[in-house]
C-alpha atoms as a PDB file:
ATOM      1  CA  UNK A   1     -52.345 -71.725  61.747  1.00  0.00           C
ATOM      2  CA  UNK A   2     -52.340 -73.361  58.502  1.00  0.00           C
ATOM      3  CA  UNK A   3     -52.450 -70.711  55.480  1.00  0.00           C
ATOM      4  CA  UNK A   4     -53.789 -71.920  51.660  1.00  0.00           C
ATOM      5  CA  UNK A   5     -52.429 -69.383  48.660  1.00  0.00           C
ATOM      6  CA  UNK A   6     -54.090 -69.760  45.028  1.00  0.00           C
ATOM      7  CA  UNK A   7     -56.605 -72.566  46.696  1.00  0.00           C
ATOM      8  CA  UNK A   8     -58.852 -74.332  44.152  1.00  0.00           C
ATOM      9  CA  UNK A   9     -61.490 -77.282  44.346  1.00  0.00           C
ATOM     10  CA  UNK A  10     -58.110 -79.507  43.829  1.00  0.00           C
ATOM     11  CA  UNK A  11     -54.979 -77.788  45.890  1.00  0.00           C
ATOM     12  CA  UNK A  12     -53.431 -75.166  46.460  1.00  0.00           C
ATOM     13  CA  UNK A  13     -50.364 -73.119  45.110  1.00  0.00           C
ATOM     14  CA  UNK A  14     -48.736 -73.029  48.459  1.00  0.00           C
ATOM     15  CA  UNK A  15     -49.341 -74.260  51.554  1.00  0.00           C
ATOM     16  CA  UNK A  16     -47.042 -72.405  55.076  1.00  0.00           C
ATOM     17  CA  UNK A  17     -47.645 -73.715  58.632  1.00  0.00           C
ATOM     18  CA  UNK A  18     -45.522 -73.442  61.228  1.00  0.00           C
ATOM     19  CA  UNK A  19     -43.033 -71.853  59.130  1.00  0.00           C
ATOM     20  CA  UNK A  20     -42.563 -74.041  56.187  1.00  0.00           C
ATOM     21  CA  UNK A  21     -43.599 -73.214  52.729  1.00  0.00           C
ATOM     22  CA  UNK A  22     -45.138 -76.940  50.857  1.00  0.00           C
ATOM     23  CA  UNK A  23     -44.827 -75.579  46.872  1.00  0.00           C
ATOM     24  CA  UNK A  24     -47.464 -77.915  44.495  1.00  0.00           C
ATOM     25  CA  UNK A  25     -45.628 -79.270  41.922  1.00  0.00           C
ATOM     26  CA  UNK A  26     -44.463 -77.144  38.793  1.00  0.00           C
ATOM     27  CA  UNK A  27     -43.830 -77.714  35.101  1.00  0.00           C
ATOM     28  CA  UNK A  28     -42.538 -75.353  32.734  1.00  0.00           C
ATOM     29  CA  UNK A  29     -42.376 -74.847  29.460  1.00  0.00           C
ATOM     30  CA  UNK A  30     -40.010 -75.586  26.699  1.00  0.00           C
ATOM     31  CA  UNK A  31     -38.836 -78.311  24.274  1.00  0.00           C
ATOM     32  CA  UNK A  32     -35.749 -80.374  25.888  1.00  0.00           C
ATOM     33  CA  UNK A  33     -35.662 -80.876  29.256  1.00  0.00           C
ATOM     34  CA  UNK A  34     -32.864 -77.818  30.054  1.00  0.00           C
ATOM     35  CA  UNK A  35     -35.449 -75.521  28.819  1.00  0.00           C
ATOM     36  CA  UNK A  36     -38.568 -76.899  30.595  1.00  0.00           C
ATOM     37  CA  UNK A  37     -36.292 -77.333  33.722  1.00  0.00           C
ATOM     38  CA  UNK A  38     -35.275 -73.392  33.841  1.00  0.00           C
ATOM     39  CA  UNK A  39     -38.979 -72.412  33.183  1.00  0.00           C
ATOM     40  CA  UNK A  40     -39.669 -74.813  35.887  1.00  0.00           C
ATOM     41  CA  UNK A  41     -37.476 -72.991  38.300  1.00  0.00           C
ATOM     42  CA  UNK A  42     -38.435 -69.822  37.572  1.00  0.00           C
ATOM     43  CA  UNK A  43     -41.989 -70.805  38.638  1.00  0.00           C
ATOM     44  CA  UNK A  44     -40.344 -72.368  42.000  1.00  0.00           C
ATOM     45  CA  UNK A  45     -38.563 -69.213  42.409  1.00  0.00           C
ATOM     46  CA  UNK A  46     -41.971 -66.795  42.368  1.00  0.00           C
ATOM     47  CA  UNK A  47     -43.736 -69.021  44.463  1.00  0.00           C
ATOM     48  CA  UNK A  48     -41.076 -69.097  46.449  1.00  0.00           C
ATOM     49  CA  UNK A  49     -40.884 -65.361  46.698  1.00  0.00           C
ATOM     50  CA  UNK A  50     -44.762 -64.992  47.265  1.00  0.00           C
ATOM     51  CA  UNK A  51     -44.464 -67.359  50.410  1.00  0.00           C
ATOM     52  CA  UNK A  52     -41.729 -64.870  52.163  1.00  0.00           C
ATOM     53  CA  UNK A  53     -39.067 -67.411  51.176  1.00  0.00           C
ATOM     54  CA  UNK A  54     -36.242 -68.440  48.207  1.00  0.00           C
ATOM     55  CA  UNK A  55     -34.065 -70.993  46.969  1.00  0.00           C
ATOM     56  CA  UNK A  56     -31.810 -70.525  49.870  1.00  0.00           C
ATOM     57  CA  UNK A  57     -34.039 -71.613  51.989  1.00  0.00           C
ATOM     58  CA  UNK A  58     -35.137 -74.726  50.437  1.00  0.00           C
ATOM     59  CA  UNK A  59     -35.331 -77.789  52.776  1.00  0.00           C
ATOM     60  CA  UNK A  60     -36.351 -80.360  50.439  1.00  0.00           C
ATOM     61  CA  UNK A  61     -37.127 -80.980  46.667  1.00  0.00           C
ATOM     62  CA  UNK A  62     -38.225 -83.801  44.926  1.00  0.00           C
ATOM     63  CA  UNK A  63     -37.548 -83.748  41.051  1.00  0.00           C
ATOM     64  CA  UNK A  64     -40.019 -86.000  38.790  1.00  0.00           C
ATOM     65  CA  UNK A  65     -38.274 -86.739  35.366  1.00  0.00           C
ATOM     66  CA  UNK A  66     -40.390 -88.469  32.864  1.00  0.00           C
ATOM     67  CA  UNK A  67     -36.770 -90.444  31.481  1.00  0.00           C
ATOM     68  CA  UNK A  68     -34.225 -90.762  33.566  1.00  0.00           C
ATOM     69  CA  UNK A  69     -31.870 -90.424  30.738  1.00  0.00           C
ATOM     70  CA  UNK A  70     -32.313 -86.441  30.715  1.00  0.00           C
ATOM     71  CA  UNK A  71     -30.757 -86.815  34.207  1.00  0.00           C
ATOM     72  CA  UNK A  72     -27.595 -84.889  33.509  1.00  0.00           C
ATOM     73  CA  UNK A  73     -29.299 -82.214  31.286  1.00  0.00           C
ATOM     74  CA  UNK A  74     -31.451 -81.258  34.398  1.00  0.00           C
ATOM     75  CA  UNK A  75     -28.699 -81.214  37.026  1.00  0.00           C
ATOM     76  CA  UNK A  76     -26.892 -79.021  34.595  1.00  0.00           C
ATOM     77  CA  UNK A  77     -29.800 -76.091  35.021  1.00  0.00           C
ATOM     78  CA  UNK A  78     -30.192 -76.929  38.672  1.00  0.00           C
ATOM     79  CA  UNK A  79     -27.116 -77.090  39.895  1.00  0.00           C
ATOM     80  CA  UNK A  80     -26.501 -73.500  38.352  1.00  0.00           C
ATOM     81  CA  UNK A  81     -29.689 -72.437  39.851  1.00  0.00           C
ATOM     82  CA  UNK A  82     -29.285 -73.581  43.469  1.00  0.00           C
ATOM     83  CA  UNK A  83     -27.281 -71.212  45.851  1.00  0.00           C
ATOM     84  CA  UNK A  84     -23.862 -72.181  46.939  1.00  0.00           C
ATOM     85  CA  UNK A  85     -23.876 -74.052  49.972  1.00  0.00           C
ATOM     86  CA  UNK A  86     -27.718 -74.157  50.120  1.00  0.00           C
ATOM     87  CA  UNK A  87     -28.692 -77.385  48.445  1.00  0.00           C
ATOM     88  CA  UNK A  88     -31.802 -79.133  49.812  1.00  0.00           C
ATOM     89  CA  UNK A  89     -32.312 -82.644  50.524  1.00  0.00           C
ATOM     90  CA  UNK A  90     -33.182 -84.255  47.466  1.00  0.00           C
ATOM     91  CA  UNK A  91     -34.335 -87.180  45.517  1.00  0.00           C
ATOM     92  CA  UNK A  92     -34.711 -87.582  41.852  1.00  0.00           C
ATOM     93  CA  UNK A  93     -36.880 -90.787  40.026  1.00  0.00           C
ATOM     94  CA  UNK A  94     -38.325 -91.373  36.787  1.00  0.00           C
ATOM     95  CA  UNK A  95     -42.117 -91.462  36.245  1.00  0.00           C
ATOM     96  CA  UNK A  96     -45.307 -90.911  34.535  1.00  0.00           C
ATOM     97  CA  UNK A  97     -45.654 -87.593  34.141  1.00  0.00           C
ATOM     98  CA  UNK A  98     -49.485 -85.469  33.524  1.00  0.00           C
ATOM     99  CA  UNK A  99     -48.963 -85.169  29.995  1.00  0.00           C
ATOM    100  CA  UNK A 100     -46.869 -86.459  27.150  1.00  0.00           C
ATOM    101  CA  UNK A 101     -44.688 -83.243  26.255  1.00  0.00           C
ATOM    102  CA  UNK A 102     -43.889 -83.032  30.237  1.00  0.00           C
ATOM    103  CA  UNK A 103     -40.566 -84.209  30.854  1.00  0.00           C
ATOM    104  CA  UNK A 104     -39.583 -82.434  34.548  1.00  0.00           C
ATOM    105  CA  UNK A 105     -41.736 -81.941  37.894  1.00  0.00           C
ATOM    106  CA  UNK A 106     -40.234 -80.495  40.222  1.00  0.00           C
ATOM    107  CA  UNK A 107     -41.982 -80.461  44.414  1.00  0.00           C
ATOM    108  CA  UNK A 108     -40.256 -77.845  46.786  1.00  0.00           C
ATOM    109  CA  UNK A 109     -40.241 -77.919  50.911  1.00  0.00           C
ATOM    110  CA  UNK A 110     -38.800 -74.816  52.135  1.00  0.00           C
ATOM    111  CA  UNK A 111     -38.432 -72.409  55.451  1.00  0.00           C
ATOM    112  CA  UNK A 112     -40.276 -69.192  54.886  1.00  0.00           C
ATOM    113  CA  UNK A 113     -41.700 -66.327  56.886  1.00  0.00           C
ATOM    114  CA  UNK A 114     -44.832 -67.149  59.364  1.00  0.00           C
END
């Protein structure tokens, strides 16, 4: 069974089959990339939450960063955010992002409840 949360004409929120939560991607707010990137999280985190999961049980995340330069600032906020011992597989890359004042995307793969 294959269940859509928050579905519009485009995607949906969250997507769980088979036990694994797929998270759309999610922006935040903020100025520098250390804010935007905590916003971000926290947004990961609820959605997270609403699919029966958390960041402990993260499988996967890919993070979007519109210049790779803000690299460091982002790990800083992520790497205090992630569990101990629970870090997902993970890639990182520069690119395009939706709008100009975006600077962090972040896509999350995790192992929720059924």
């Amino acid at each position: 069974m294959i269940e859509r949360i928050d579905t519009g004409e485009r995607m949906s929120k969250i997507v769980k089959h088979s036990g694994v939560a797929y998270l759309c991607g999610q922006v935040g707010a903020g100025d520098n990339v250390a804010e935007q990137t905590r916003d971000c999280l926290s947004r990961v985190e609820a959605l997270l939450a609403r699919a029966g999961s958390g960041p402990d049980r993260m499988l996967q995340a890919i993070v979007w960063l519109a210049d790779m330069a803000d690299f460091a600032e982002m790990n800083a906020v992520w790497d205090a955010w992630v569990p101990a011992g629970h870090a997902p597989a993970r890639a990182c890359g520069e690119a395009k992002l939706a709008r100009p004042d975006l600077k962090v995307e972040i896509i999350v793969t995790a192992a929720c409840d059924r």
